[in-house]
Structure formats: structure tokens, C-alpha cells
N, C-alpha and C. Protein backbone atom coordinates (compact mmCIF):
# COMPACT_ATOMS: atom_id res chain seq x y z
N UNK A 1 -17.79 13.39 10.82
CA UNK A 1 -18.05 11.99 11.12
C UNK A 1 -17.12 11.57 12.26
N UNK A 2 -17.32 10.52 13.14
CA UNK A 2 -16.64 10.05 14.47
C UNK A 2 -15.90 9.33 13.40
N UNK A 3 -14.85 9.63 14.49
CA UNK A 3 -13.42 8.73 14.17
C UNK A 3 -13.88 7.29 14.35
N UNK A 4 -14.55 7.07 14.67
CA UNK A 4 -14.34 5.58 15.15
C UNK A 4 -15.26 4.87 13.74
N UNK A 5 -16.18 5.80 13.75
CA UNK A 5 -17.29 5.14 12.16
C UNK A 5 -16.08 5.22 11.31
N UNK A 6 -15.26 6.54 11.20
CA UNK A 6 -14.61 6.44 10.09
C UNK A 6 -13.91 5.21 9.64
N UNK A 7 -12.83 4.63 11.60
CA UNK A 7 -12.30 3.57 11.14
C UNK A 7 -12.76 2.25 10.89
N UNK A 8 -14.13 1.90 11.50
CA UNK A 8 -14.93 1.13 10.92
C UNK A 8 -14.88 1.03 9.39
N UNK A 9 -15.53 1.99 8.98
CA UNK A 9 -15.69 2.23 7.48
C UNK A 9 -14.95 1.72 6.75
N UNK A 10 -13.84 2.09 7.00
CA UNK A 10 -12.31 2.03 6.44
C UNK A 10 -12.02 0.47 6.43
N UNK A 11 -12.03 -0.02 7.86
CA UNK A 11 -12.13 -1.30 8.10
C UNK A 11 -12.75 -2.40 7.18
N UNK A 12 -13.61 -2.18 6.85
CA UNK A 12 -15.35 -2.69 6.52
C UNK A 12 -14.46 -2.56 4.93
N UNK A 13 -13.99 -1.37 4.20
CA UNK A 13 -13.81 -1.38 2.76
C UNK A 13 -12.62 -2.42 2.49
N UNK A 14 -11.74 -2.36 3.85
CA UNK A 14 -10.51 -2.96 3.44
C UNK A 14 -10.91 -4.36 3.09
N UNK A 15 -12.15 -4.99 4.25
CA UNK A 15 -12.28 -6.01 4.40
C UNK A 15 -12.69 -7.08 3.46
N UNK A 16 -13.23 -6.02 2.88
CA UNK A 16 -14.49 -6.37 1.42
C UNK A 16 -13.56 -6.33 0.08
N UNK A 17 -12.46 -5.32 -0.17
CA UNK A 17 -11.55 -6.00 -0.98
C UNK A 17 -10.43 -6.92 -1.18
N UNK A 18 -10.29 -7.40 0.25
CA UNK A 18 -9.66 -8.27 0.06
C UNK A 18 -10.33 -9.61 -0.22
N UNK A 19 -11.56 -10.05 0.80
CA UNK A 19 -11.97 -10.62 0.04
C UNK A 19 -12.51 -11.08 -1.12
N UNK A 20 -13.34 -10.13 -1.55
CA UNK A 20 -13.49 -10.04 -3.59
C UNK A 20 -12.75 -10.01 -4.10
N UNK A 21 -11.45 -9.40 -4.04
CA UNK A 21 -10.44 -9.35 -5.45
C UNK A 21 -9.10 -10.36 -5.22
N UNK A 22 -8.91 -10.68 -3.83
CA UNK A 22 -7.61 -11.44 -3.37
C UNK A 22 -7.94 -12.65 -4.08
N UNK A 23 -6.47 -13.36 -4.75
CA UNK A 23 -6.77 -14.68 -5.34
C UNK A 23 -5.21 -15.07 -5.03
N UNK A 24 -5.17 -15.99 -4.02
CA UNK A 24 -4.47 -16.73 -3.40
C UNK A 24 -2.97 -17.62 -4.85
N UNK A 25 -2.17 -17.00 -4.57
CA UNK A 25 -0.96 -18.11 -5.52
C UNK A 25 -0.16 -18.80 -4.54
N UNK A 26 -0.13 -19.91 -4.97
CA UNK A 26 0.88 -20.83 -4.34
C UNK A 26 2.36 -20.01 -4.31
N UNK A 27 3.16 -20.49 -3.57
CA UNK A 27 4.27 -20.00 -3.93
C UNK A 27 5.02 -20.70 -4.45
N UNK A 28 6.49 -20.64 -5.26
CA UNK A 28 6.73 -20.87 -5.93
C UNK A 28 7.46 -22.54 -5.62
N UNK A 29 7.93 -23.18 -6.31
CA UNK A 29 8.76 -24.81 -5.97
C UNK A 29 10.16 -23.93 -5.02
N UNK A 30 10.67 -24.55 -4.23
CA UNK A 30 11.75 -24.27 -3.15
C UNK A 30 12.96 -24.29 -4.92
N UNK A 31 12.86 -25.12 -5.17
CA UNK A 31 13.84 -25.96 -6.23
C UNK A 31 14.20 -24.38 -7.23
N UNK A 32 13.27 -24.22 -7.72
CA UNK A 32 12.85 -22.53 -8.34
C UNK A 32 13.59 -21.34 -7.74
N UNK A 33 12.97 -21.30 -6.46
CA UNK A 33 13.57 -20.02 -5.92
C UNK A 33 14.99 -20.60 -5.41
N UNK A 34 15.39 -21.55 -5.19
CA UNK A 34 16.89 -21.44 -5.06
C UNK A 34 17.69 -21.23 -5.91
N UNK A 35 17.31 -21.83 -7.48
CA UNK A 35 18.05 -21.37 -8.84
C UNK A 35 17.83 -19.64 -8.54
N UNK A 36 17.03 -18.93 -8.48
CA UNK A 36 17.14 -17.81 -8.66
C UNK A 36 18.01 -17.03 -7.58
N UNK A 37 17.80 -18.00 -6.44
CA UNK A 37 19.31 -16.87 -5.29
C UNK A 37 20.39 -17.48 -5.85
N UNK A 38 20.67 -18.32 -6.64
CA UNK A 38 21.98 -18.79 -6.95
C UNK A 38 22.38 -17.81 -7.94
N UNK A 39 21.40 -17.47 -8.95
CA UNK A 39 21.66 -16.58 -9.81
C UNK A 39 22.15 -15.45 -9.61
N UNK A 40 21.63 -14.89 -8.70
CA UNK A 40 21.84 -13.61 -7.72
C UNK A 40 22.62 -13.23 -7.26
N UNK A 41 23.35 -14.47 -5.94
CA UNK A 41 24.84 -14.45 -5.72
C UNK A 41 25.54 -14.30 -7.11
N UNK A 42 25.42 -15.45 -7.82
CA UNK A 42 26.69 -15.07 -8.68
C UNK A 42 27.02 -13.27 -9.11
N UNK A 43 25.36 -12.68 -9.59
CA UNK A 43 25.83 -11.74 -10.19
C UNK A 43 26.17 -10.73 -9.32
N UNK A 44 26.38 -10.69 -7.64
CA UNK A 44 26.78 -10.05 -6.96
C UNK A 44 28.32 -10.50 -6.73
N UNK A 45 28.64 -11.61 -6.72
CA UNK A 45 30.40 -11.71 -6.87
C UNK A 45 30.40 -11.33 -7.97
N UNK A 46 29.88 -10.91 -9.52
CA UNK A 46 30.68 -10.86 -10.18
C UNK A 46 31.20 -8.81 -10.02
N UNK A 47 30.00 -8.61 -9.79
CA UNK A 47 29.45 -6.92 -9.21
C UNK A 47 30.96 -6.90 -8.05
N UNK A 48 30.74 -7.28 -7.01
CA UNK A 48 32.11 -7.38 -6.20
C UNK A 48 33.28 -7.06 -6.87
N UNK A 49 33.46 -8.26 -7.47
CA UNK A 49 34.89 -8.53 -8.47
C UNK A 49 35.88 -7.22 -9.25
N UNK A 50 34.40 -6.69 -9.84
CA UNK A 50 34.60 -5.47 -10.43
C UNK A 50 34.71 -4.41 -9.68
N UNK A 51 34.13 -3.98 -8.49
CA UNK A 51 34.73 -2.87 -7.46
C UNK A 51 35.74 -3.17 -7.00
N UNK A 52 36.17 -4.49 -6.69
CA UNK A 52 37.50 -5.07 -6.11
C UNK A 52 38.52 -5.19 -6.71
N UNK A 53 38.20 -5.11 -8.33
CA UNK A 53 39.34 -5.27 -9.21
C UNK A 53 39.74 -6.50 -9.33
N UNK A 54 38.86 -7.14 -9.23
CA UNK A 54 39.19 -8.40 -9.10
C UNK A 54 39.54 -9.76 -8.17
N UNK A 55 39.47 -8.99 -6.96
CA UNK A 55 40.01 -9.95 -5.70
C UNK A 55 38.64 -10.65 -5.25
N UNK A 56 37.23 -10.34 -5.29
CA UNK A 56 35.94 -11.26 -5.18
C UNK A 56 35.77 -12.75 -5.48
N UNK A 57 35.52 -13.22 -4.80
CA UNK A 57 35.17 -14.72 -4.90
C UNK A 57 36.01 -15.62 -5.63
């Protein structure tokens, strides 16, 4: 088969599942994902702390 049908093809399948199966989510509240990098930092100073022996944050 030509390369080029192939990438058609290919094209054409990708195209068709994204549209049929893709279902769009909002993303999340700003408010949300900042509690969760807050969470994050912390548990990386506390991760720090402990390789540092203590001198972290």
C-alpha cells in the first residue's frame, strides 16, 4: 500500500476516534488545583528536610 493512503488511513482512524469517544472535562476550579500544589510543596520540604537533616524550609 502507498505511504501516503497509509497515512491518510491512519489519519482518517485517528480522526474518527477522537471524535466518537473524546468527551471534553472542564478543568478543574484554580482554587482546587492550588490546594493541591500547596500540598505538594509541603511534602517536598518535608522530603528535603529529611535528606538535609533537617536544615529545609
Amino acid at each position: 500500500m502507498c505511504c501516503r493512503l497509509q497515512d491518510a488511513i491512519r489519519k482518517l482512524l485517528r480522526d474518527l476516534r477522537t471524535r466518537c469517544f473524546y468527551r471534553y472535562t472542564p478543568p478543574r476550579p484554580l482554587e482546587e488545583i492550588e490546594a493541591d500544589i500547596r500540598v505538594i510543596e509541603g511534602e517536598i520540604v518535608r522530603m528535603l528536610a529529611e535528606v538535609m537533616g533537617g536544615q529545609a524550609g
